[in-house]
N, C-alpha and C. Protein backbone atom coordinates (compact mmCIF):
# COMPACT_ATOMS: atom_id res chain seq x y z
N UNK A 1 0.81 -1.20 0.00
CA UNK A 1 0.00 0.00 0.00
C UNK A 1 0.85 1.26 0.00
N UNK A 2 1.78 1.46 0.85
CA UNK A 2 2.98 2.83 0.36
C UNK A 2 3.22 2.96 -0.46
N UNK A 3 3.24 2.02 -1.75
CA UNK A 3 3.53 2.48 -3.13
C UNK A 3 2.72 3.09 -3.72
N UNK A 4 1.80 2.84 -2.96
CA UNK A 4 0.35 3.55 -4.04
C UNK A 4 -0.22 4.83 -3.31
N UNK A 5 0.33 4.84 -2.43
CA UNK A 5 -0.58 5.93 -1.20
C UNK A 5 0.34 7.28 -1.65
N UNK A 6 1.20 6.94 -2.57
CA UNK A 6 2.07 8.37 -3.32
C UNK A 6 0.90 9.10 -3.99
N UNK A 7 0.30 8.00 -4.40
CA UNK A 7 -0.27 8.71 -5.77
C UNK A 7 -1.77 8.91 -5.56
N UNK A 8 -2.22 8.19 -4.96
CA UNK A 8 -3.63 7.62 -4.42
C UNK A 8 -4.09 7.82 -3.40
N UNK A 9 -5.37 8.55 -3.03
CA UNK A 9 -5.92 8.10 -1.49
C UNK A 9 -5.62 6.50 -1.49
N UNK A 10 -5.75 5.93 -0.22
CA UNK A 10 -5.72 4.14 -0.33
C UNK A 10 -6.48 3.93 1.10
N UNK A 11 -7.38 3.26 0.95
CA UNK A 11 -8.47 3.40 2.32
C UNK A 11 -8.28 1.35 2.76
N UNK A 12 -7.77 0.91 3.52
CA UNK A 12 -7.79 -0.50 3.85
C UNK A 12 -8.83 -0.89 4.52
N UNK A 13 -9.88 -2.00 4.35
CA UNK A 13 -10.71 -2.06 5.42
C UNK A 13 -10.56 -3.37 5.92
N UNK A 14 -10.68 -3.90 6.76
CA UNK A 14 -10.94 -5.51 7.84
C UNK A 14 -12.55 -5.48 7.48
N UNK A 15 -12.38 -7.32 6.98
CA UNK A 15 -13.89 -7.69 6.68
C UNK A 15 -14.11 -7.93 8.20
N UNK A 16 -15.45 -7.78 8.19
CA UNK A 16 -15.90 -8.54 9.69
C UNK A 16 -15.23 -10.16 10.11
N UNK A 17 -14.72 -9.49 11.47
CA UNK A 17 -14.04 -10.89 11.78
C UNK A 17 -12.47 -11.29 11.70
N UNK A 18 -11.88 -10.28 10.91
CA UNK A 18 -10.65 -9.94 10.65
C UNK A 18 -9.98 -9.15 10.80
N UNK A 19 -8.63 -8.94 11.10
CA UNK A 19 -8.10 -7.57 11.26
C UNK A 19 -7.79 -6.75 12.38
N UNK A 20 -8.53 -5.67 12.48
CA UNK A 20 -8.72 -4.87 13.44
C UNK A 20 -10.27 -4.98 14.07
N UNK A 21 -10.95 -5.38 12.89
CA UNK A 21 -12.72 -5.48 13.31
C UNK A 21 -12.26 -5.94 14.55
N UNK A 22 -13.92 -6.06 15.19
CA UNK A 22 -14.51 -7.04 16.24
C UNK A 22 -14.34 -8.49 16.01
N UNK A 23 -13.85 -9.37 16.98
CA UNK A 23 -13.30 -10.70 16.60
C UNK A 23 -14.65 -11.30 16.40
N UNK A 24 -15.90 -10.68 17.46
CA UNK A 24 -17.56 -11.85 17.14
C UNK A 24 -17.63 -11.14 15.84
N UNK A 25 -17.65 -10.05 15.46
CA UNK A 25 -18.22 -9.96 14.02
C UNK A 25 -18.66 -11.22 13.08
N UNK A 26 -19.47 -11.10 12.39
CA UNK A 26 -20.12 -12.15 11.89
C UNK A 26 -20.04 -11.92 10.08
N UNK A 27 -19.18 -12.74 9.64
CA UNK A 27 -19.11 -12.40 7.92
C UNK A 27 -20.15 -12.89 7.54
N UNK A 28 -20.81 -12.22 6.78
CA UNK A 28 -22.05 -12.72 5.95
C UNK A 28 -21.50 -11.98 4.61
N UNK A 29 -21.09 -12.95 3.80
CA UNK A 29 -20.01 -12.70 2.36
C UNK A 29 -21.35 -11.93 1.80
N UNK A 30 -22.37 -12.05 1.48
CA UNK A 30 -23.54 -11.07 0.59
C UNK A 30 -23.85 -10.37 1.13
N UNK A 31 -23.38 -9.86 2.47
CA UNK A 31 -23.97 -8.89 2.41
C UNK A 31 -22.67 -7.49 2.55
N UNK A 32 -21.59 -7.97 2.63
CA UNK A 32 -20.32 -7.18 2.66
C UNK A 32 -20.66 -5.66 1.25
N UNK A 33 -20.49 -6.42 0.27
CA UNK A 33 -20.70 -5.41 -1.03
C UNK A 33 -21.62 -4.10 -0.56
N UNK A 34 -22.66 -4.20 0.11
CA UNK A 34 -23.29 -3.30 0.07
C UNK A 34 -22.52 -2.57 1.68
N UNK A 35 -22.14 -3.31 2.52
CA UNK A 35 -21.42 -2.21 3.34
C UNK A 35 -20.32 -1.63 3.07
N UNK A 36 -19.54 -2.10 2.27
CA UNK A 36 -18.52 -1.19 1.69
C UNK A 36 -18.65 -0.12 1.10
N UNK A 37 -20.26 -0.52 0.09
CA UNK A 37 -20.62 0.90 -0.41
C UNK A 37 -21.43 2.19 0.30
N UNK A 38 -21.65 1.55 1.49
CA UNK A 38 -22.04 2.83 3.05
C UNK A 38 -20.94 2.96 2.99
N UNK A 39 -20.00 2.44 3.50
CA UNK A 39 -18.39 3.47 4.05
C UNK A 39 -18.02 4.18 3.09
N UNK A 40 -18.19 4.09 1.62
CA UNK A 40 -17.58 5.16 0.89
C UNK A 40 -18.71 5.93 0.85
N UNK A 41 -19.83 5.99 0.82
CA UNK A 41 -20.64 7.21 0.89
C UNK A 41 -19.97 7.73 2.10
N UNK A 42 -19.76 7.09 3.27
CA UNK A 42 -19.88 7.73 4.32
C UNK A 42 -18.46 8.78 4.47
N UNK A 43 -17.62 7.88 3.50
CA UNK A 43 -16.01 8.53 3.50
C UNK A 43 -16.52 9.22 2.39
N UNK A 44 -17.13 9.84 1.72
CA UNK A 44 -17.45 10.68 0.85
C UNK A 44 -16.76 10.74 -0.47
N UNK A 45 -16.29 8.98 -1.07
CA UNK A 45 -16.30 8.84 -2.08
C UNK A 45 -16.97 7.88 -2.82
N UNK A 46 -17.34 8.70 -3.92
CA UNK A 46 -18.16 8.72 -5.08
C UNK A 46 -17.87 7.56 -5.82
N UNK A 47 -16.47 7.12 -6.43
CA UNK A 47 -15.95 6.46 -7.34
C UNK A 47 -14.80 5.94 -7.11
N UNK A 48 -14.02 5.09 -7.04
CA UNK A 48 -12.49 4.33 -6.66
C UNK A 48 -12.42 3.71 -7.44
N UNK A 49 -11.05 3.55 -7.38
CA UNK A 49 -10.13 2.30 -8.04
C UNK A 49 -10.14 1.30 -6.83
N UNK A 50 -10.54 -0.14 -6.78
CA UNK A 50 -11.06 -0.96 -6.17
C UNK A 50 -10.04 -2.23 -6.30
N UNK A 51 -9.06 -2.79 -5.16
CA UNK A 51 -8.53 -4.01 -5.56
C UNK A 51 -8.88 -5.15 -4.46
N UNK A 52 -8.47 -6.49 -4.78
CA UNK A 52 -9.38 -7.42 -3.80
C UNK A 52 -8.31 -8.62 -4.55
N UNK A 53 -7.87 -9.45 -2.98
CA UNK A 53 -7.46 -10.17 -2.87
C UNK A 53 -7.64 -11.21 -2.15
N UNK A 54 -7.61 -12.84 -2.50
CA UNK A 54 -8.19 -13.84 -1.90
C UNK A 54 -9.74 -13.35 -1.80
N UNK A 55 -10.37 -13.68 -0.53
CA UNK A 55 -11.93 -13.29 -0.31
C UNK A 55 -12.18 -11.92 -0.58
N UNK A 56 -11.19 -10.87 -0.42
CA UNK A 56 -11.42 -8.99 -0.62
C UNK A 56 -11.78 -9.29 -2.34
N UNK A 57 -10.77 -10.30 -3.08
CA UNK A 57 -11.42 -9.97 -4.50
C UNK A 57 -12.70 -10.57 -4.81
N UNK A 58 -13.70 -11.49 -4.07
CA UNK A 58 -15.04 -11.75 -4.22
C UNK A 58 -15.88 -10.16 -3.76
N UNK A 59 -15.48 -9.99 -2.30
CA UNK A 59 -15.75 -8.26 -2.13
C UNK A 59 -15.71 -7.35 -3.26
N UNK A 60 -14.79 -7.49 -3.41
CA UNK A 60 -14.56 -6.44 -4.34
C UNK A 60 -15.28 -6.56 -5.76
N UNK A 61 -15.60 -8.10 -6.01
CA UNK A 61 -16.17 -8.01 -7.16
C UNK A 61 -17.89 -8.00 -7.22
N UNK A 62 -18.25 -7.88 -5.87
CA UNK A 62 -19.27 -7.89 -5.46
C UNK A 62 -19.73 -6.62 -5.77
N UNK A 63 -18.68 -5.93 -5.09
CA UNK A 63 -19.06 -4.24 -5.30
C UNK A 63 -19.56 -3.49 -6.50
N UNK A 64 -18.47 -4.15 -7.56
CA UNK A 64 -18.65 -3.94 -8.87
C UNK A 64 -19.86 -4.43 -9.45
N UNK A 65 -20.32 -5.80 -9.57
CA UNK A 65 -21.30 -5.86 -9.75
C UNK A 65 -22.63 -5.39 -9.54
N UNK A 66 -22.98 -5.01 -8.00
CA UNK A 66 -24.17 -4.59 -7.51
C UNK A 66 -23.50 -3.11 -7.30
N UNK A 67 -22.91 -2.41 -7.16
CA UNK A 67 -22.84 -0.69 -7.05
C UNK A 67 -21.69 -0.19 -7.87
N UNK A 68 -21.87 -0.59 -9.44
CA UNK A 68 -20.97 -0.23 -10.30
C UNK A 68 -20.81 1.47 -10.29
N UNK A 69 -21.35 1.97 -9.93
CA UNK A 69 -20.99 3.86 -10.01
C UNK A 69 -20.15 3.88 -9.26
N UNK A 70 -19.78 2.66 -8.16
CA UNK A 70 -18.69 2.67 -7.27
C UNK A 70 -17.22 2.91 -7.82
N UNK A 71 -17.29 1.80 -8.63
CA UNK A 71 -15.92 1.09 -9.22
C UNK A 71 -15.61 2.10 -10.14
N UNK A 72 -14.25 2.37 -10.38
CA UNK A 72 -13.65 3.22 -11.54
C UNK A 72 -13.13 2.11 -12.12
N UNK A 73 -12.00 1.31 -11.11
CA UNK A 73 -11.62 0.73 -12.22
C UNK A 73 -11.35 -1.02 -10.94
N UNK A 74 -11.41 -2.09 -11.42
CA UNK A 74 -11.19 -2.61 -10.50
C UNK A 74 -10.12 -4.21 -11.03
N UNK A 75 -9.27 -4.10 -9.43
CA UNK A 75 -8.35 -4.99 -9.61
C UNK A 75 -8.01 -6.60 -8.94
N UNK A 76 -8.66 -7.51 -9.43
CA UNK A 76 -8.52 -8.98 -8.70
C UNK A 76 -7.33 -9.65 -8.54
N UNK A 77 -6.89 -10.47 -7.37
CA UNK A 77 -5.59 -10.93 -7.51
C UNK A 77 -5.98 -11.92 -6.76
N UNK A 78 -5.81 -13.58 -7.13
CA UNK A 78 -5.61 -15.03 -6.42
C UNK A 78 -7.04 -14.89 -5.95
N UNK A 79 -8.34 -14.48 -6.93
CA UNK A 79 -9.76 -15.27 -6.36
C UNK A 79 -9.81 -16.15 -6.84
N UNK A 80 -10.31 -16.80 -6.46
CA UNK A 80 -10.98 -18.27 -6.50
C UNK A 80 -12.15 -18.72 -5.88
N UNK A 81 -12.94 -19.52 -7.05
CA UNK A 81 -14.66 -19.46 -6.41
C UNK A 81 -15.09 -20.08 -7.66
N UNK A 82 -16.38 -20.65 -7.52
CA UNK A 82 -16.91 -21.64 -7.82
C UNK A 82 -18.35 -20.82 -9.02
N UNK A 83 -18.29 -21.67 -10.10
CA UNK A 83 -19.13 -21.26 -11.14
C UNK A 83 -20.36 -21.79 -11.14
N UNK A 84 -21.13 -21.39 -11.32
CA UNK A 84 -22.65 -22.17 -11.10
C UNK A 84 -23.09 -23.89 -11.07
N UNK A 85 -21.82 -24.44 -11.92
CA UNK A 85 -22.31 -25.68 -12.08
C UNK A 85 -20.88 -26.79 -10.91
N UNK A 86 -21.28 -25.94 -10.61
CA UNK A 86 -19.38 -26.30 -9.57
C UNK A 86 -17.98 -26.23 -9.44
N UNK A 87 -17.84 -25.63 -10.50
CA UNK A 87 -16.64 -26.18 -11.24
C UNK A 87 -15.77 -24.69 -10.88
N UNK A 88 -14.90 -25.07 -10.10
CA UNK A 88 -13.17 -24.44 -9.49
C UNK A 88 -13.00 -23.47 -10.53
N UNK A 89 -13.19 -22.15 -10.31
CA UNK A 89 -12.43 -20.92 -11.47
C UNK A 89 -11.19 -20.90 -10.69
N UNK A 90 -9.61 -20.75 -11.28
CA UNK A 90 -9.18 -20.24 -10.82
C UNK A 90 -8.46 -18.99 -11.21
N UNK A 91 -7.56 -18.54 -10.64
CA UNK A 91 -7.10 -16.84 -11.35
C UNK A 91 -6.85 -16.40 -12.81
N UNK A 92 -6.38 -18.00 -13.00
CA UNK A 92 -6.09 -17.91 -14.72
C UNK A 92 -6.94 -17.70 -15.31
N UNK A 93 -8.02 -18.81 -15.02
CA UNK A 93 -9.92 -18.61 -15.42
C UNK A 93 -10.16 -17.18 -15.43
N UNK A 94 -10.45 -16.74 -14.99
CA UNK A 94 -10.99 -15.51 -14.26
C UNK A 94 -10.27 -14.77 -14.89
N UNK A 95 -8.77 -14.66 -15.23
CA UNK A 95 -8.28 -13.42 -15.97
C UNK A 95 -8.62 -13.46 -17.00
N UNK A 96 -8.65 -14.74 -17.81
CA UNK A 96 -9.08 -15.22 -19.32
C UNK A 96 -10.41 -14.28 -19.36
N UNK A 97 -11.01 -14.41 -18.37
CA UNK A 97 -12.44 -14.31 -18.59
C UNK A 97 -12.98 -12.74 -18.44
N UNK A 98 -11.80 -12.19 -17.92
CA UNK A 98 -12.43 -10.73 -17.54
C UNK A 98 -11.42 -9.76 -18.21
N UNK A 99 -10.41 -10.61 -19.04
CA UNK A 99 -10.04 -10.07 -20.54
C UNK A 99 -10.94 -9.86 -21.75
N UNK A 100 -11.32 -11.27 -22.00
CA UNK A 100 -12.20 -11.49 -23.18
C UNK A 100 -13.61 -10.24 -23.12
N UNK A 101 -13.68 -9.74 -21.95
CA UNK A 101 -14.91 -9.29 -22.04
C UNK A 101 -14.75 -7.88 -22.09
C-alpha cells in the first residue's frame, strides 16, 4: 500500500471478523458489497479504483457488480470461487475471462 498511497488516497478495510474489526463480528459474504458501499458514501467517495485479494477480490467483485458507479476501475488478484455448475475458477480462469470481455 505505500507504493500507491504516493499517488492515491488508499483506504484499507478488515472484513468482519478480521483484522482490526470485532473478533464476534459475523461475515455474511452477501452482504459485505453493500457495506462497503455505506463506508464510501460515508467517506465521501463517489468512485475508486477498487482491488481485492483472496476473499477482498469476491468483495470487491461484489461491489462492482451490484454498485458499479462505485468502481472506476477494479483490480482482482488469487480469487478463486466456484461457477454455477461447480466447477473451481481459478485466477487464470478468471483473468481469461475478464479479458475477453
Amino acid at each position: 500500500m505505500p507504493a500507491l498511497s504516493g499517488e492515491f488516497r488508499v483506504t484499507a478495510i478488515d472484513l468482519p471478523g478480521f483484522g482490526s474489526s470485532h473478533r464476534d463480528a459475523r461475515l455474511i459474504l452477501d452482504e459485505v458489497p453493500a457495506q462497503v458501499d455505506a463506508l464510501l458514501g460515508e467517506l465521501g467517495i463517489e468512485r475508486a479504483h477498487v482491488m481485492g485479494h483472496s476473499m477482498g477480490g469476491l468483495v470487491a467483485g461484489g461491489l462492482a457488480a451490484e454498485h458499479p458507479q462505485r468502481v472506476d476501475r477494479l483490480v482482482l488478484k488469487r480469487v478463486r470461487y466456484y461457477d454455477g455448475w461447480g466447477n473451481l475458477l481459478n485466477e487464470d480462469t478468471t483473468e481469461r475471462v475478464v479479458h475477453e470481455q
